[in-house]
Protein backbone atom coordinates (compact mmCIF):
# COMPACT_ATOMS: atom_id res chain seq x y z
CA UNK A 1 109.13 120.37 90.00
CA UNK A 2 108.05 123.63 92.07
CA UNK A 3 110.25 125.71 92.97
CA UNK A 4 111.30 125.18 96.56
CA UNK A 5 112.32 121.42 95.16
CA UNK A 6 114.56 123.17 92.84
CA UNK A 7 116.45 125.09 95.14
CA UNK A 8 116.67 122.05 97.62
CA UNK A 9 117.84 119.88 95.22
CA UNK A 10 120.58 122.88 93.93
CA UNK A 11 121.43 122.71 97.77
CA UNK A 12 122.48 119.42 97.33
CA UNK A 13 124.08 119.22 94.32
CA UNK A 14 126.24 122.69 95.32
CA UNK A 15 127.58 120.72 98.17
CA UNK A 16 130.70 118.35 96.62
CA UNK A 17 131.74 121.98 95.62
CA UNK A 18 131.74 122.93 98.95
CA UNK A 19 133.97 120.51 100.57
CA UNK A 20 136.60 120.42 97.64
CA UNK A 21 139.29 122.51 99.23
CA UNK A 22 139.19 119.84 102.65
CA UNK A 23 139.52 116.78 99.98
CA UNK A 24 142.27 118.48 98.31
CA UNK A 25 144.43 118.76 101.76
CA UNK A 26 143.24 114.96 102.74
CA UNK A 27 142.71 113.08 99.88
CA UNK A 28 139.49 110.68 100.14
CA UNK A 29 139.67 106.64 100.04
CA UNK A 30 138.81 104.92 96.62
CA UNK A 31 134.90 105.45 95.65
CA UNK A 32 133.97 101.67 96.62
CA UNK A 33 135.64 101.63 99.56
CA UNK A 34 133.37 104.68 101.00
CA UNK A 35 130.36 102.54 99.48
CA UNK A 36 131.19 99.40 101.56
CA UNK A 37 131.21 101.46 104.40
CA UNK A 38 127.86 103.47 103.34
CA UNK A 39 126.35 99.91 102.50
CA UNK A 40 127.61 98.23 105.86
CA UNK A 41 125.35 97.78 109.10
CA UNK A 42 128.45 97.13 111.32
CA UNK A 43 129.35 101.11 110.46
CA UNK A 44 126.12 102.45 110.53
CA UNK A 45 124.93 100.63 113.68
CA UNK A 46 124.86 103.75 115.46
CA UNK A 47 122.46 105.89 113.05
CA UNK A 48 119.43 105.65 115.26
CA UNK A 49 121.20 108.19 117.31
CA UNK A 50 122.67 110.52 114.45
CA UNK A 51 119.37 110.85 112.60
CA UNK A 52 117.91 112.55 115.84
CA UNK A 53 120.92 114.92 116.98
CA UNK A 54 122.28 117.12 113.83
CA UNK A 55 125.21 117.47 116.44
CA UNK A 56 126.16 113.17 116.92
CA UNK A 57 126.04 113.68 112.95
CA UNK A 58 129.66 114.95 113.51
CA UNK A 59 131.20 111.01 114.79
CA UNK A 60 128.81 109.63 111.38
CA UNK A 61 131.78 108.94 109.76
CA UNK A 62 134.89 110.52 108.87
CA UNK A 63 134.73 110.00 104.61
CA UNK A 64 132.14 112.08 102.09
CA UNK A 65 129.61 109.78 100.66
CA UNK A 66 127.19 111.30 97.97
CA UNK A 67 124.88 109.24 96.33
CA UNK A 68 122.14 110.48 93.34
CA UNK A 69 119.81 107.93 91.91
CA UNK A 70 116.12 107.37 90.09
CA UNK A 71 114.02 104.55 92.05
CA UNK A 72 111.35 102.53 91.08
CA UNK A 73 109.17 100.56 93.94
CA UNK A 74 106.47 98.07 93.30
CA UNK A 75 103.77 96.61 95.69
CA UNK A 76 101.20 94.07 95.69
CA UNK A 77 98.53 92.49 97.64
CA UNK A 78 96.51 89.13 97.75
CA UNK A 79 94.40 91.04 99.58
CA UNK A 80 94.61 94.52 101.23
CA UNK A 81 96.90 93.97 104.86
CA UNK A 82 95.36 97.01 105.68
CA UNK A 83 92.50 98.39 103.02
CA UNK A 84 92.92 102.15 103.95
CA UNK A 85 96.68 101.94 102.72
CA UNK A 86 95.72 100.08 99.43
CA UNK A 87 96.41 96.41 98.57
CA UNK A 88 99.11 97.68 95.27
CA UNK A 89 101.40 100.71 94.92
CA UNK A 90 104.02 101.89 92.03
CA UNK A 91 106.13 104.84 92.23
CA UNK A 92 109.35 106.10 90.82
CA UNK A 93 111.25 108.22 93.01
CA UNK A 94 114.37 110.45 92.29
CA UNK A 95 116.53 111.16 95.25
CA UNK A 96 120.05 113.14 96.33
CA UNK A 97 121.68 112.46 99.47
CA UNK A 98 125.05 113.84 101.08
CA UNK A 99 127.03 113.49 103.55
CA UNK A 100 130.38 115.91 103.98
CA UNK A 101 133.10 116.96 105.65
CA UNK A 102 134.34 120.95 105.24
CA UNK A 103 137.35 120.02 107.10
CA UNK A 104 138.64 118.24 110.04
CA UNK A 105 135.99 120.13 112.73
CA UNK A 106 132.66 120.36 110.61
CA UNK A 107 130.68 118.58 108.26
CA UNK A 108 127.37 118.91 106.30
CA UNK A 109 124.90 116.92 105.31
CA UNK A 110 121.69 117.13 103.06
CA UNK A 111 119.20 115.35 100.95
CA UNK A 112 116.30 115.86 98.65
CA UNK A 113 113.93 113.70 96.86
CA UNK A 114 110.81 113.62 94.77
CA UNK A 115 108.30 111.05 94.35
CA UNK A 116 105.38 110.12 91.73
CA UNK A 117 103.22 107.59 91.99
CA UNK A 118 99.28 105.70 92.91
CA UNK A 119 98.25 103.86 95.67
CA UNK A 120 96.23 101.00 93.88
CA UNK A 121 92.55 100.42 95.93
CA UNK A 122 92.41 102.50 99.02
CA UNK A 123 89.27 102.24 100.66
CA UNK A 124 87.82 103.81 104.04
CA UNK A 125 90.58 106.54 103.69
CA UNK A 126 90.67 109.82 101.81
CA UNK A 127 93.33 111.24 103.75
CA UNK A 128 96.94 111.72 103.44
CA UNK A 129 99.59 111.09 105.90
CA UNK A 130 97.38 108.10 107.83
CA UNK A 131 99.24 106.68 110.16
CA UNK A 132 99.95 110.73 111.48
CA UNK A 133 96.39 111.51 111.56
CA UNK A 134 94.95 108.25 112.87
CA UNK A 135 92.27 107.66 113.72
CA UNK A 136 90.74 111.11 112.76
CA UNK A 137 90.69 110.79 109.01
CA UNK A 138 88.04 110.90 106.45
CA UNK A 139 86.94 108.24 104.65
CA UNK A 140 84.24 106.40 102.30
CA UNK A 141 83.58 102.62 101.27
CA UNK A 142 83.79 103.37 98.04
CA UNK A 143 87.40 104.73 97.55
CA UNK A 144 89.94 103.99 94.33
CA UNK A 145 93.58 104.78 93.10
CA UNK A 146 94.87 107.42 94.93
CA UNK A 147 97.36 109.72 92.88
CA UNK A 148 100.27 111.07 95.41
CA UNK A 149 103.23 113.60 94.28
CA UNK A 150 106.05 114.59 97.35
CA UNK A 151 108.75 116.85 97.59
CA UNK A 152 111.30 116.85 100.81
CA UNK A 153 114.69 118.34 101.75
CA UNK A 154 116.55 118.60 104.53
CA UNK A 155 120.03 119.77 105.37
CA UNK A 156 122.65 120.29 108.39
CA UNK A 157 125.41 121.48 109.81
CA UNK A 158 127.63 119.89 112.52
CA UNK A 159 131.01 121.07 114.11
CA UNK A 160 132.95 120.31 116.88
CA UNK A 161 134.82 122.89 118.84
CA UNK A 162 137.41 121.52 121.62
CA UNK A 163 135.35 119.41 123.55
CA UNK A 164 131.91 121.12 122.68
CA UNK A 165 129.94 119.85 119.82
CA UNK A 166 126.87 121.42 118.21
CA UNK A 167 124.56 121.18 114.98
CA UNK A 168 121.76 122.67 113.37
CA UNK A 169 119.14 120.94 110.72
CA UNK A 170 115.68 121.58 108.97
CA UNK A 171 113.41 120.21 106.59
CA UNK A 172 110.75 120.55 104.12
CA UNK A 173 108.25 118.44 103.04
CA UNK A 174 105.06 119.08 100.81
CA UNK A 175 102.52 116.86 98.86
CA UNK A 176 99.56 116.08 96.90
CA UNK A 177 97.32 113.63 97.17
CA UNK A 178 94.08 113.10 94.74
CA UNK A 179 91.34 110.97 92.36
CA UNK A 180 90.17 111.79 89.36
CA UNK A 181 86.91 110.08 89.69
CA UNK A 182 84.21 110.37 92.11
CA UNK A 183 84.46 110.44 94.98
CA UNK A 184 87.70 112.81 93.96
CA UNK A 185 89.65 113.73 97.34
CA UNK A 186 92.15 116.43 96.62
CA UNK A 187 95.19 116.91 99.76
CA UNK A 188 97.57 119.48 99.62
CA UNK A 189 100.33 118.71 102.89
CA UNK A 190 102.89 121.21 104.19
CA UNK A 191 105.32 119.80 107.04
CA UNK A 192 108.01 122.06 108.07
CA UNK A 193 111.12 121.41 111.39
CA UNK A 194 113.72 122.52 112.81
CA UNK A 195 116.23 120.89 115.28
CA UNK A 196 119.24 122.36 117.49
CA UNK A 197 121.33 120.02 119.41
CA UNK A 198 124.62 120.25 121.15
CA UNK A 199 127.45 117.85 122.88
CA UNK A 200 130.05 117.64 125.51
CA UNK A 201 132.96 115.22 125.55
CA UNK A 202 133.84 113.60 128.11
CA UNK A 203 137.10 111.05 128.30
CA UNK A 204 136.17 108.94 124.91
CA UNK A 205 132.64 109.91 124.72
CA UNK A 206 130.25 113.02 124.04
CA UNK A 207 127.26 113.28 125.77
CA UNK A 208 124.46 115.22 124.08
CA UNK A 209 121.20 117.23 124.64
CA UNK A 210 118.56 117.79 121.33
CA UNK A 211 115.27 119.17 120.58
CA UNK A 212 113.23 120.39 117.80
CA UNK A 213 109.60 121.34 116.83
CA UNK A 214 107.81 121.51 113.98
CA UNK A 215 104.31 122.60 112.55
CA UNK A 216 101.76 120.95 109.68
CA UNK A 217 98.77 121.27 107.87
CA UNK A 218 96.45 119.56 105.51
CA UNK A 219 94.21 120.96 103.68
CA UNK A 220 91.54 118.72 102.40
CA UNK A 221 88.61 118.30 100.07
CA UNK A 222 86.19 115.87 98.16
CA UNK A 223 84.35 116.76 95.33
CA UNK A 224 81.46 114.86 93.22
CA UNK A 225 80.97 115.62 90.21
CA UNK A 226 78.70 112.96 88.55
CA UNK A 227 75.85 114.69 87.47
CA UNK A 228 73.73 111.72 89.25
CA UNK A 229 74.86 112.59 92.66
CA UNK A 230 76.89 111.88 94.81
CA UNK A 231 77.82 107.72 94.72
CA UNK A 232 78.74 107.51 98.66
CA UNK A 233 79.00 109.34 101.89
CA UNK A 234 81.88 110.55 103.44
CA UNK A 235 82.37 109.95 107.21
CA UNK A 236 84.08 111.68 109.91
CA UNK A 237 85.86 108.52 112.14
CA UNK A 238 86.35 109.03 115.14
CA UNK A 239 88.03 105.54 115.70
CA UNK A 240 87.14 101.82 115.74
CA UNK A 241 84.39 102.14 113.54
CA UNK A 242 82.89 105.21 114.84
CA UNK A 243 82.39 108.12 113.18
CA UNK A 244 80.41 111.97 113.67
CA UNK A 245 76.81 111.63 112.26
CA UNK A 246 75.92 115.17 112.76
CA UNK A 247 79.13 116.23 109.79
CA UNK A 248 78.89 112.83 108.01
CA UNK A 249 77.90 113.28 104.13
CA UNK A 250 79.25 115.12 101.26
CA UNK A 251 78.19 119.16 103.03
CA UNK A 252 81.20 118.97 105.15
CA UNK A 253 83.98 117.39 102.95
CA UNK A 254 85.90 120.83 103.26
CA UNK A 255 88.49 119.78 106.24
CA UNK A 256 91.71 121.27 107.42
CA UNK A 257 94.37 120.11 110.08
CA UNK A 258 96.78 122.02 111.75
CA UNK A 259 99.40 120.03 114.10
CA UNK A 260 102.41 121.24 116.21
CA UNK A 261 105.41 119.21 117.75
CA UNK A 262 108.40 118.87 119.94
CA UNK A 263 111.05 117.12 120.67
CA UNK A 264 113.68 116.50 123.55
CA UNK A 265 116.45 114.10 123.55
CA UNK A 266 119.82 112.66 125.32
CA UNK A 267 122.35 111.12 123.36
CA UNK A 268 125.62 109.46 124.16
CA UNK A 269 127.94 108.49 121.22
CA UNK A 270 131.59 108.15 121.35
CA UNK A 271 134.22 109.92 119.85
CA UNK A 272 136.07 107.52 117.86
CA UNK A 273 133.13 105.83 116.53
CA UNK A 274 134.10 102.60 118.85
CA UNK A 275 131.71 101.72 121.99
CA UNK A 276 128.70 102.95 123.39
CA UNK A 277 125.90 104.51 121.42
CA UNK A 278 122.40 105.63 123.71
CA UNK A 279 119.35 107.82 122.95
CA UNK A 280 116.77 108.42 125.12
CA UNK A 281 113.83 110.78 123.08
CA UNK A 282 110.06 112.62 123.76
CA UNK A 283 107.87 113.59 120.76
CA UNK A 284 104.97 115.51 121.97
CA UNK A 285 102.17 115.69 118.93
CA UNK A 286 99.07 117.57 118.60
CA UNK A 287 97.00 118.26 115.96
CA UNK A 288 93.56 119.79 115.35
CA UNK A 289 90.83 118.63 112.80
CA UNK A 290 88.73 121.86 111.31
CA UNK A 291 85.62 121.92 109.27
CA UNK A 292 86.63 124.92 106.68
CA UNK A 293 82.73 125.45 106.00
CA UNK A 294 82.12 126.50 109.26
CA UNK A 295 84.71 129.05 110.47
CA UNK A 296 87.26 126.11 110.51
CA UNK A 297 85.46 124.98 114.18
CA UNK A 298 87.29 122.33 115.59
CA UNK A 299 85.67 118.85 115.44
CA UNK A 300 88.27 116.56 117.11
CA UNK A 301 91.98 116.83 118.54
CA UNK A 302 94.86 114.37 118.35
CA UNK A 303 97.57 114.56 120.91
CA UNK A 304 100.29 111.78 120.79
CA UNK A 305 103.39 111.02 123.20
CA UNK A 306 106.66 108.63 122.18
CA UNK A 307 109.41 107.96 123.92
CA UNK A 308 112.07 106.14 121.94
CA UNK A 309 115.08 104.43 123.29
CA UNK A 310 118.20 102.90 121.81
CA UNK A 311 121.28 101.38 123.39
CA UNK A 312 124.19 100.09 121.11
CA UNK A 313 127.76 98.46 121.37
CA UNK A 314 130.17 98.42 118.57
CA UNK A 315 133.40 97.07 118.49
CA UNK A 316 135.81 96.71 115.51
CA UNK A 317 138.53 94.13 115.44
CA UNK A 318 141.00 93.15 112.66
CA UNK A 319 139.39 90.00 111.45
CA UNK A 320 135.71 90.52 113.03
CA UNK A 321 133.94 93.22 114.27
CA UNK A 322 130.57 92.89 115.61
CA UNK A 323 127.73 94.83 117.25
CA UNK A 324 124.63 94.36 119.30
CA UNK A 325 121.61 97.00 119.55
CA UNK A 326 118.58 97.21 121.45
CA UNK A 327 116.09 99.58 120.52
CA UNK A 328 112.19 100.15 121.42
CA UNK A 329 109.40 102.79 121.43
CA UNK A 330 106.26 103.62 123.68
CA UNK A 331 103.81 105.51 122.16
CA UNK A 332 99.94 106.85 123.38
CA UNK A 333 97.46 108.73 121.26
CA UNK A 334 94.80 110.20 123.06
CA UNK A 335 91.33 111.87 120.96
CA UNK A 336 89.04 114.63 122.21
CA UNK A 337 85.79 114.95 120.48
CA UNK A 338 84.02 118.44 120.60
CA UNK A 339 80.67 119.06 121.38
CA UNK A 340 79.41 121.45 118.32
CA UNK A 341 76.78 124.11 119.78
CA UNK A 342 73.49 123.24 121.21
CA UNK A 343 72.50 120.93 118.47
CA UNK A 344 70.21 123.37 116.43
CA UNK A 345 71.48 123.37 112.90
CA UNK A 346 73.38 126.71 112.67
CA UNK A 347 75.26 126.67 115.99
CA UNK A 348 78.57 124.78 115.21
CA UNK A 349 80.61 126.25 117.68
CA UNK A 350 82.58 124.12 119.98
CA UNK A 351 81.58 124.09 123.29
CA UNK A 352 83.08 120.99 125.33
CA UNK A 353 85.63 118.54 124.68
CA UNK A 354 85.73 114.85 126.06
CA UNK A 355 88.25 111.99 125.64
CA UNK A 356 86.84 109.35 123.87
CA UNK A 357 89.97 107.51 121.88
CA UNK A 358 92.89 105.90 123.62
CA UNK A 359 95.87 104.31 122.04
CA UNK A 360 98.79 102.47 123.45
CA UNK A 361 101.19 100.87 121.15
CA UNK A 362 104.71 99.28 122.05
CA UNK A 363 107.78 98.29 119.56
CA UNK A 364 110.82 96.37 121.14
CA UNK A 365 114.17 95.19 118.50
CA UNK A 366 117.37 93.67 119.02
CA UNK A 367 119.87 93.08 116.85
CA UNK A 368 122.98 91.39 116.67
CA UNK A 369 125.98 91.74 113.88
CA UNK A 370 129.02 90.21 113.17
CA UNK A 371 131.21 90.79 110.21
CA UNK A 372 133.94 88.30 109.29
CA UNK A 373 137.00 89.99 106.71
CA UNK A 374 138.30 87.43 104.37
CA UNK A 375 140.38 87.87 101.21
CA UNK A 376 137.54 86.85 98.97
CA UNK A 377 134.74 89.57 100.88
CA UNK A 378 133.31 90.31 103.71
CA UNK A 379 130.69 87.86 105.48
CA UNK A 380 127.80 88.87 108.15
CA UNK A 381 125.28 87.65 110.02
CA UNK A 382 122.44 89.74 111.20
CA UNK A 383 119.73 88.34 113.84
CA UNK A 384 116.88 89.98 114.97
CA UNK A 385 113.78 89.24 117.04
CA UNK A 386 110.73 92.40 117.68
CA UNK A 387 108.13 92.38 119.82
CA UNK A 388 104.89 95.02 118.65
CA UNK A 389 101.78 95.56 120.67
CA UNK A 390 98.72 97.45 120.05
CA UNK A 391 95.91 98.38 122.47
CA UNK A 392 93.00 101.03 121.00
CA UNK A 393 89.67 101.62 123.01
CA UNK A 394 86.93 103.64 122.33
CA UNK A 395 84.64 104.71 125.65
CA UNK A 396 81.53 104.67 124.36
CA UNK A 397 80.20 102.90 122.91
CA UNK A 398 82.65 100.64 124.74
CA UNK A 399 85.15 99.39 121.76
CA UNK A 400 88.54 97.44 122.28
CA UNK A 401 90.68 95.99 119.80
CA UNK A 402 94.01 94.38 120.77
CA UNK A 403 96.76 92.83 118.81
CA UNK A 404 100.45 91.12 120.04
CA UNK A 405 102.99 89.75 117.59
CA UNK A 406 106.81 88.80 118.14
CA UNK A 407 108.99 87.59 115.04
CA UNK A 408 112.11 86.77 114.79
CA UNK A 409 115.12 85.62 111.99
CA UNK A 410 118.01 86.51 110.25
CA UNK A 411 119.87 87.90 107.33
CA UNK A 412 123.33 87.00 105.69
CA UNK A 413 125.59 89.42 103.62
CA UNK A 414 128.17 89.14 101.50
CA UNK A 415 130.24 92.19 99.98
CA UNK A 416 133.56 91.90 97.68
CA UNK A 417 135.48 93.75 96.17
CA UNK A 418 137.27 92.94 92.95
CA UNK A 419 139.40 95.16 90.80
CA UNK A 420 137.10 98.16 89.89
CA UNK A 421 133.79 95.96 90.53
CA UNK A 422 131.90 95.67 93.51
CA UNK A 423 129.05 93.26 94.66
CA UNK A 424 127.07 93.72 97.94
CA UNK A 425 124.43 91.11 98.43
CA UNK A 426 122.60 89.50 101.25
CA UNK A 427 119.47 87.11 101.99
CA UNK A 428 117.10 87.19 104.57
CA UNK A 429 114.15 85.17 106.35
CA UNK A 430 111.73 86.15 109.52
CA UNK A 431 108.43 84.25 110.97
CA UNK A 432 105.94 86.45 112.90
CA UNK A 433 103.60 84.66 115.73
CA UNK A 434 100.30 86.55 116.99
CA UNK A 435 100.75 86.45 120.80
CA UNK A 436 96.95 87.91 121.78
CA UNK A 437 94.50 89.38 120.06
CA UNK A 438 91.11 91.03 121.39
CA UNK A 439 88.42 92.28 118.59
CA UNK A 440 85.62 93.34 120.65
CA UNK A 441 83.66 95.21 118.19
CA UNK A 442 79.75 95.78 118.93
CA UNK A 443 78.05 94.55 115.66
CA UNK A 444 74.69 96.09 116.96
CA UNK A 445 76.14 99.71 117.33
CA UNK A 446 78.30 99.77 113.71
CA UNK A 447 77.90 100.19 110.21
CA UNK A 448 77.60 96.40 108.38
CA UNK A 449 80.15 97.62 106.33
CA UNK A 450 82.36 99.19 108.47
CA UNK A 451 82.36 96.07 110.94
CA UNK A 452 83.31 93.90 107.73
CA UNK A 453 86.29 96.45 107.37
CA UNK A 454 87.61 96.06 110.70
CA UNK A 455 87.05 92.38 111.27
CA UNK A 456 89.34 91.84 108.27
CA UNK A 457 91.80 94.24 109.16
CA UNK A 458 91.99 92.37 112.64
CA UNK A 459 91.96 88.65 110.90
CA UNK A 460 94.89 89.77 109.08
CA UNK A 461 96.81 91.70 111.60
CA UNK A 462 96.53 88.17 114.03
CA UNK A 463 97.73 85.60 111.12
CA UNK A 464 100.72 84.60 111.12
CA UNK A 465 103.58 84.87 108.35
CA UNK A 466 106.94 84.39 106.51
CA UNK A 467 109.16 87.07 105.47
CA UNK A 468 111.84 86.41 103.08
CA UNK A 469 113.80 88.91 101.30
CA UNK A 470 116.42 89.47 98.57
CA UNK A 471 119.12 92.55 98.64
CA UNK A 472 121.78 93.05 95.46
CA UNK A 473 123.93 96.05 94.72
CA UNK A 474 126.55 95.80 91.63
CA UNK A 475 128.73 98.69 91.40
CA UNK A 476 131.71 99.52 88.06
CA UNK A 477 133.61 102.50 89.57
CA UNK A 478 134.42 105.05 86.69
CA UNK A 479 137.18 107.17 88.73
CA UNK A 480 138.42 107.25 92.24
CA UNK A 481 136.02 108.96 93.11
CA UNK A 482 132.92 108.42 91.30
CA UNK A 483 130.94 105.32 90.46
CA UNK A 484 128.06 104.06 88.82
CA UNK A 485 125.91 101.45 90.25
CA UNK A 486 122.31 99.14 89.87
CA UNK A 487 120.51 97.60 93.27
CA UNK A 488 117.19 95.73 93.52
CA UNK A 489 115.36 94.56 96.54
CA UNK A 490 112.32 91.95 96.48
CA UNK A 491 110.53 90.83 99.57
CA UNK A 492 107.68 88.53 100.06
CA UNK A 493 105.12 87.90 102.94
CA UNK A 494 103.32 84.23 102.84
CA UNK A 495 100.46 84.03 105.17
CA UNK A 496 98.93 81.42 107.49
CA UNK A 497 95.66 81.64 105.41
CA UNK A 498 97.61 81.22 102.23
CA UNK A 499 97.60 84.56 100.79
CA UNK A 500 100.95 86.31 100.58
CA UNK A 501 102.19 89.92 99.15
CA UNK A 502 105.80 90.91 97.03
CA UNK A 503 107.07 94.46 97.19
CA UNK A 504 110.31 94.55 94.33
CA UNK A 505 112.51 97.82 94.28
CA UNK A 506 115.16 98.81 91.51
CA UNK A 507 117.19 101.82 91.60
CA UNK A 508 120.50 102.96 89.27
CA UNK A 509 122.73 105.94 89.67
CA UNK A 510 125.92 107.31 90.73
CA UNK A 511 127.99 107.64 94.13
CA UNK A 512 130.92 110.14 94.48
């Protein structure tokens, strides 16, 4: 571990300490009890608003909750879903998270993780952080396991001060990414951000104002070192299948980007944790792609804007309690190619810029929840239907690819609690329907290989398919306050052209 993951993860751990003299005036409930309500959706229906505004982190919930644990996840593919993302992945994962209270006006909260693992067959991507950088990544046909290492923390501070309410967070995250066989791409990723956000109450709610920025980089490479040469080329995409010809190859493999962001949002929550939760947010992107061989001239720029939305209701009730949340995001990436000098070989300076790549991609959810208390546990139902839309053109020459799905389903739950035991458990199933799809693709104008890529990527993204999925936690508490506990997840995706996928996940640690 480096060093900035040790004292992250110190952070963390130094926290319990922190909050003992609060829990010594107000004694906490029993260990499980504070898991059922970590565990529960019906408690944490209103997180889609918390995990943007360090401030609504305050109404979160009135109990600490630590948990520490190791994690193992699993994935594997028929065939890739989507090849620059691998068809197979397995990673363990050690992770810290916190959530306390200081005393009856302020809490904290924190977390820290690292991960180790390999992404099993990526192909047409040597880049980390895809989906971020798409569609301007580098990338080869030949590919392999890709070797990835991450460390992130984060932490925050919330109080609340008569009838203001403020809060303060930040976070860390660095990686590696890298082969060790040609063609051997080696990523080294910094993300750093920082968020202020404050409230006002008003009657039985507090209404809320955030923002936040944050900067990245990427500093990339690919290396050859068979003494044969160099087994592929690696190409600069541009998007749908194009890609810069003039940098293409393995001269100009040397490639840095360098991104900023903001972020503005309005948040409603209420005070007692009872009613109305909404969030209204804008995430402005932008990020450059430099060629480090020659004076890190810019080759292409990414700009992205998302608004997100969310509107909850959540009402408790002595036997039931049930919820209902509606939430949706609207997002367009826009790419500027630069003209590079006046074509002779040694002028690479940028000259011009011109909007070639355009992006517009929609998410809709709702969600429904009841609970049912019983003697023997505690019963829910969870529906959910989503609607996703995708819409990328590219101007010339002239490129469109289009994809619509909508699925919909539902999960059950069942949690108990018996003597110093508890069980939480629940059962799932979903069926996704391709509404539209456009793949208009000029085979004339792309690389053979390239078009393969992308017309199986497409075939894929249209079929349908069933999701079902499996959810168990068993917990033995050792003390009031601390237990130990095991969990596994495993999920599995059967396609309309009979392939399917499974993705398993087993974890064990302790919760105080």
């Amino acid at each position: 571990m480096n060093r900035r993951f040790r004292l992250g993860l110190l952070f963390v751990a130094a926290l319990p300490a922190l909050a003992l003299p609060a829990q010594e005036q107000k004694a906490q409930p029993d260990i499980n009890l504070r898991t059922v309500e970590h565990l529960s959706s019906f408690a944490q229906t209103g997180r889609f608003v918390s995990d943007r505004s360090a401030a609504a982190a305050f109404f979160r919930s009135d109990h600490a909750f630590t948990e520490l644990k190791g994690q193992l996840d699993w994935r594997h593919e028929d065939e890739a879903f989507d090849p620059a993302q691998g068809d197979g992945a397995l990673s363990g994962m050690f992770r810290v998270e916190s959530y306390l209270r200081l005393d009856p006006r302020s809490a904290v909260f924190a977390g820290a993780d690292y991960t180790n693992g390999t992404l099993r067959n990526v192909r047409w991507n040597s880049t980390s952080d895809y989906r971020l950088l798409y569609p301007y990544i580098l990338a080869d046909s030949i590919g392999g396991d890709l070797k990835q290492e991450q460390y992130h923390f984060y932490g925050g501070y919330t109080r609340m001060d008569g009838r203001f309410n403020y809060g303060i967070t930040a976070g860390y995250r660095a990686s590696q990414a890298y082969r060790q066989v040609d063609p051997r791409p080696r990523n080294i990723t910094a993300e750093l951000s920082a968020d202020l956000s404050a409230g006002y109450r008003l009657g039985t709610y507090v209404l809320g104002v955030a923002g936040g920025i944050r900067t990245y980089k990427q500093q990339q490479s690919v290396d050859f070192y068979d003494p044969n040469g160099a087994n592929t080329s690696e190409l600069h995409f541009t998007g749908l299948g194009t890609f810069y010809r003039r940098y293409s190859g393995t001269s100009f493999t040397d490639t840095q980007y360098r991104g900023t962001g903001y972020h503005a949002a309005l948040t409603l929550v209420p005070h007692d944790g009872a009613g109305w939760y909404a969030l209204a947010d804008y995430d402005h992107w932008t990020v450059d792609r430099n060629l480090d061989g020659l004076n890190t001239a810019t080759l292409t720029t990414l700009t992205v804007h998302t608004l997100t939305g969310g509107l909850a209701c959540k009402h408790p009730g002595q036997h039931v309690d049930w919820a209902v949340k509606a939430t949706g995001a609207y997002s367009v990436r826009q790419g500027t190619e630069h003209v590079m000098g006046s074509g002779d070989v040694n002028d690479n300076q940028p000259l011009a810029g011109q909007q070639l790549y355009k992006s517009r991609e929609a998410d809709a959810r709702v969600e429904g929840l009841v609970e049912w208390k019983r003697p023997a546990g505690r019963w829910s139902l969870r529906p959910s239907t989503d609607f996703r839309w995708t819409n990328e053109e590219y101007v010339y020459p002239r490129r469109r690819l289009e994809v619509a799905e909508v699925n919909a389903g539902a999960a059950v739950g069942f949690t108990r609690l018996q003597k110093a035991w508890l069980l939480d458990a629940s059962v799932g199933g979903w069926h996704a329907v391709n509404l539209t799809g456009t793949f208009d693709i000029p085979l004339d104008d792309t690389d053979l290989r390239i078009y393969r890529y992308l017309e199986t990527s497409y075939r894929r993204r249209t079929d349908s398919r069933t999701m079902v999925e499996a959810r168990v936690r068993v917990q033995r508490r050792l003390s009031l306050t601390t237990a130990l506990f095991l969990s596994a997840c495993y999920g599995r995706q059967f396609y309309g052209e009979g392939m399917s996928d499974g993705r398993l996940q087993v974890a064990a640690g302790l919760c105080f």
